[in-house]
N, C-alpha and C. Protein backbone atom coordinates (compact mmCIF):
# COMPACT_ATOMS: atom_id res chain seq x y z
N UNK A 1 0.68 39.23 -107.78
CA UNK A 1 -0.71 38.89 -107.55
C UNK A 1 -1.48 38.88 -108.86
N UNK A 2 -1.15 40.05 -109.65
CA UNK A 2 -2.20 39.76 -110.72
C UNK A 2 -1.82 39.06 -111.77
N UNK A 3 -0.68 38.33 -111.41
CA UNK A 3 -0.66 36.49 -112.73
C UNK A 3 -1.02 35.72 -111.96
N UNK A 4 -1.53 35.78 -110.45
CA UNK A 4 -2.27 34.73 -109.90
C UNK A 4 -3.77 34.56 -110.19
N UNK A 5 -4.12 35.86 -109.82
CA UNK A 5 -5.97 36.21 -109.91
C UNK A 5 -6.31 36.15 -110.45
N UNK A 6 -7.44 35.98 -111.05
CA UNK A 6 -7.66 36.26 -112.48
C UNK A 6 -9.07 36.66 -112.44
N UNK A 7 -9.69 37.49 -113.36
CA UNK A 7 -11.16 37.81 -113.28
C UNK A 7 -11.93 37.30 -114.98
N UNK A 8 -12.28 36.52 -114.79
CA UNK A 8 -12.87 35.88 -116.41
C UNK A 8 -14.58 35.59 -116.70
N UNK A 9 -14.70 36.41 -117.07
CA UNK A 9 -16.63 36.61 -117.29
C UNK A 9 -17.19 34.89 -117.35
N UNK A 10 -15.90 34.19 -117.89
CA UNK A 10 -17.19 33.05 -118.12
C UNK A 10 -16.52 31.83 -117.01
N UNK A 11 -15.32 32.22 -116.18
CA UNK A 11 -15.21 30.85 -115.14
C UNK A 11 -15.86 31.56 -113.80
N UNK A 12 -16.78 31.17 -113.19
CA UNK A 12 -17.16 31.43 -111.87
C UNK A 12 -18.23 32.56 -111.71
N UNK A 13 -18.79 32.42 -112.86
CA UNK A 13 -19.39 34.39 -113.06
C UNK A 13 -18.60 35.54 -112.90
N UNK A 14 -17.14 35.18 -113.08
CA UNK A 14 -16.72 36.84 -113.20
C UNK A 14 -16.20 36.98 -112.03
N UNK A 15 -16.01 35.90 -110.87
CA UNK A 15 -15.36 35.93 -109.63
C UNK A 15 -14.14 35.58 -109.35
N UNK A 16 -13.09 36.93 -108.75
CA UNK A 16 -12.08 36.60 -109.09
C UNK A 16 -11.40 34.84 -108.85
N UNK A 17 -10.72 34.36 -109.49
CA UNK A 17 -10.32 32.85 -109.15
C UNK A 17 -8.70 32.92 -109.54
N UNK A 18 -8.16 31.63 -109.45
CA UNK A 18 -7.02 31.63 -109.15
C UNK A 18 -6.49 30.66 -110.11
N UNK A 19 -6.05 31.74 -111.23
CA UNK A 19 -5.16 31.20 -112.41
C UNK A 19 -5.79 29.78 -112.86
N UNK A 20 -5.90 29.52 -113.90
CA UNK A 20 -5.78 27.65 -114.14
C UNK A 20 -6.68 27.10 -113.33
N UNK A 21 -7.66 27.75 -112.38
CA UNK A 21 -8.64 26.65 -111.82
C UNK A 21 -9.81 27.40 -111.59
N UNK A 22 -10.55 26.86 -110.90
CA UNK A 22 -12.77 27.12 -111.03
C UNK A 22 -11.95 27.60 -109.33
N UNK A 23 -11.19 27.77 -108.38
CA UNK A 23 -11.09 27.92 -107.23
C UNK A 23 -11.02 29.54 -106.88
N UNK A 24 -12.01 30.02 -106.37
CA UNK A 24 -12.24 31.61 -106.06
C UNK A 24 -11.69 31.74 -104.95
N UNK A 25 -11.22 33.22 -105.29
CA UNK A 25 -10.25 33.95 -103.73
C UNK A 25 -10.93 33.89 -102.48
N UNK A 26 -12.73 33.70 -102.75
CA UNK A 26 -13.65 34.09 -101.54
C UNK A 26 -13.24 32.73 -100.71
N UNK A 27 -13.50 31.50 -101.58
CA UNK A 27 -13.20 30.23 -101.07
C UNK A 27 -12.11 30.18 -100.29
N UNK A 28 -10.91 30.67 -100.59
CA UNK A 28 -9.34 29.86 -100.14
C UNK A 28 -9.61 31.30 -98.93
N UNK A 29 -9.93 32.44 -99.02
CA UNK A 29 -10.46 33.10 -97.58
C UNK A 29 -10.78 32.62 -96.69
N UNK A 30 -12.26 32.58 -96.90
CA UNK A 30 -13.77 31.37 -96.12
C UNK A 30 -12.66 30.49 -95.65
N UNK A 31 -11.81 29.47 -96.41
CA UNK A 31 -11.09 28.75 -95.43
C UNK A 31 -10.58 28.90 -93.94
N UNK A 32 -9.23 30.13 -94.68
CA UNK A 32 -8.54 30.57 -93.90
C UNK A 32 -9.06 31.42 -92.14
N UNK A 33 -10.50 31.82 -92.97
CA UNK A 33 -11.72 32.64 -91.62
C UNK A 33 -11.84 31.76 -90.87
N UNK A 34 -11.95 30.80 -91.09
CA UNK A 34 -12.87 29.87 -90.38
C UNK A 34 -11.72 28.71 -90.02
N UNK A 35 -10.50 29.18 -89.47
CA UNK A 35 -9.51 28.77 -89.08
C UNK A 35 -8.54 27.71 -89.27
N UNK A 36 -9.00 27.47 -90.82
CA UNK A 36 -7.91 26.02 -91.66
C UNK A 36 -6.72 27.10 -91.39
N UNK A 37 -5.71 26.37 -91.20
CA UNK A 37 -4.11 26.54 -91.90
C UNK A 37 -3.83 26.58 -93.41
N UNK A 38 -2.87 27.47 -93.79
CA UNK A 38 -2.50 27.21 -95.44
C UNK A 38 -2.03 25.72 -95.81
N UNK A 39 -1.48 25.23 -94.68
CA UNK A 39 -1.04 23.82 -95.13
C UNK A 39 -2.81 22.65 -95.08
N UNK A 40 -3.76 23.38 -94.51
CA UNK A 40 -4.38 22.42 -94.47
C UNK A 40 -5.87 22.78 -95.87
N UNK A 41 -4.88 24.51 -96.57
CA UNK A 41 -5.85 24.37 -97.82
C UNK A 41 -5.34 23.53 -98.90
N UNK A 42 -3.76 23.83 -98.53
CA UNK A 42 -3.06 23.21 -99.59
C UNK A 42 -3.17 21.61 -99.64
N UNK A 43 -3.61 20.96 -98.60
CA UNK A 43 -4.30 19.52 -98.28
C UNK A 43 -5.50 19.42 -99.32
N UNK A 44 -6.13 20.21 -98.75
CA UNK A 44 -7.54 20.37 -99.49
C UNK A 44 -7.22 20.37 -101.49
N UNK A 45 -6.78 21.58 -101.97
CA UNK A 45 -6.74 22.09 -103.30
C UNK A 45 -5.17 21.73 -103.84
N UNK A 46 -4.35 20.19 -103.85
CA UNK A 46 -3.46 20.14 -103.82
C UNK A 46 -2.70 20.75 -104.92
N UNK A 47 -3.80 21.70 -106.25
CA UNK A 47 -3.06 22.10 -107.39
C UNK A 47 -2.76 23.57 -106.70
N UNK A 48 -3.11 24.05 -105.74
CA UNK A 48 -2.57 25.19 -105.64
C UNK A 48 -1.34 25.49 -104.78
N UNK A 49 -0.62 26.79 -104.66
CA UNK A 49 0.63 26.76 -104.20
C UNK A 49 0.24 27.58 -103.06
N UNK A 50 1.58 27.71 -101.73
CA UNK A 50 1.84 28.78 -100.96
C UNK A 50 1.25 30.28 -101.34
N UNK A 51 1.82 30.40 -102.36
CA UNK A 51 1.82 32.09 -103.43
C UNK A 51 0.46 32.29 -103.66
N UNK A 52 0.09 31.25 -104.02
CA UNK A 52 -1.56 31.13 -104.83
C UNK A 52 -2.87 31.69 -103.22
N UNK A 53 -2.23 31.21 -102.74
CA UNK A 53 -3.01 31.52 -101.31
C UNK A 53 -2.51 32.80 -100.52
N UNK A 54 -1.37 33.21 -100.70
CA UNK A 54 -1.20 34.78 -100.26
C UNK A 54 -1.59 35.37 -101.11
N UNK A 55 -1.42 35.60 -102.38
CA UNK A 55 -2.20 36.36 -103.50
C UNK A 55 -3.75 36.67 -103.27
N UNK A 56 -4.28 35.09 -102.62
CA UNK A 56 -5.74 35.81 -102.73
C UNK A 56 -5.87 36.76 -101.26
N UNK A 57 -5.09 36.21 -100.45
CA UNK A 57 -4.86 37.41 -99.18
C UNK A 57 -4.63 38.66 -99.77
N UNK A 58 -4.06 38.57 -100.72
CA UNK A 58 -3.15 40.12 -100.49
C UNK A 58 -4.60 40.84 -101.48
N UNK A 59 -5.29 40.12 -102.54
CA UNK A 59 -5.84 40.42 -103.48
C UNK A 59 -7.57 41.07 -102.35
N UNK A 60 -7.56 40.24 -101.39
CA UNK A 60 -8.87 40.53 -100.56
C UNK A 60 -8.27 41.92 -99.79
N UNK A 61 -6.96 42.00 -99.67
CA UNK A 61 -6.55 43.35 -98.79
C UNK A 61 -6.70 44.56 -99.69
N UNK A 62 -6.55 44.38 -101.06
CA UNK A 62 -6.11 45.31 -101.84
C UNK A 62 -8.49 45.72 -101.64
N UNK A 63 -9.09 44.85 -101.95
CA UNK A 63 -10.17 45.28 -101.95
C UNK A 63 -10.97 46.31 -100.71
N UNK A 64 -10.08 45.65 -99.57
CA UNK A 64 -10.63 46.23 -98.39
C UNK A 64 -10.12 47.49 -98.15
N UNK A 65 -9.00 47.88 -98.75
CA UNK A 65 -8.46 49.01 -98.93
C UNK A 65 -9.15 50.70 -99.51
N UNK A 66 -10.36 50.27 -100.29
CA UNK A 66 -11.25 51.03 -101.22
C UNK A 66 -12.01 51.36 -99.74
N UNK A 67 -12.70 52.62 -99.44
CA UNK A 67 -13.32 53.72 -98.53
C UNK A 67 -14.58 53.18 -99.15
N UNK A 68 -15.46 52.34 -98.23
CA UNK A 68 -17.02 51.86 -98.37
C UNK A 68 -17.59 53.26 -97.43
N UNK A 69 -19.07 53.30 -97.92
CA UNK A 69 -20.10 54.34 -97.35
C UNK A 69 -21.21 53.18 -97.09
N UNK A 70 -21.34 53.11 -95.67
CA UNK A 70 -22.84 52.02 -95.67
C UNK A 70 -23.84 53.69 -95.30
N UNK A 71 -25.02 53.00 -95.58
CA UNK A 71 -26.18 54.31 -95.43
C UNK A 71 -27.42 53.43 -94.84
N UNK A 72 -27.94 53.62 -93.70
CA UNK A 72 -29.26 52.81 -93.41
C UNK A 72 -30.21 53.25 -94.12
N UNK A 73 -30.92 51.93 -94.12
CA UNK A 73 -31.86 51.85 -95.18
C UNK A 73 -33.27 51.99 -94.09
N UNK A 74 -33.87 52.80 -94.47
CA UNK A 74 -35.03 52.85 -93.73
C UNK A 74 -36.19 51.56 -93.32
């Protein structure tokens, strides 16, 4: 995963993206949420691979993994 991801201050503001392109992990997600198939991102972003699209899966799991505290805000 991490020769796929990449985090670079100056492509995307600093959002992780995916090796060699302006294409962010949130994006090839947002796809996948909203019920495209991998074959139908890989339609879409034909420079990216199979790998390139589990990476950002695995890369969004690794985030969700970290213990959030929400606190209401008055």
């Amino acid at each position: 995963m991490l020769d796929r991801i990449v985090i670079d201050s100056n492509i995307c503001n600093g959002r992780p993206t995916v090796r060699v392109t302006r294409i962010t992990a949130q994006t090839i997600v947002e796809f996948l949420a909203a019920g495209n198939s991998v074959d139908d991102v890989l339609d879409e972003y034909p420079t990216l691979t199979r790998e390139d699209i589990l990476a950002c899966l695995a890369y969004s799991s690794r985030l969700l993994a970290h213990q959030f505290t929400l606190e209401r805000i008055a």
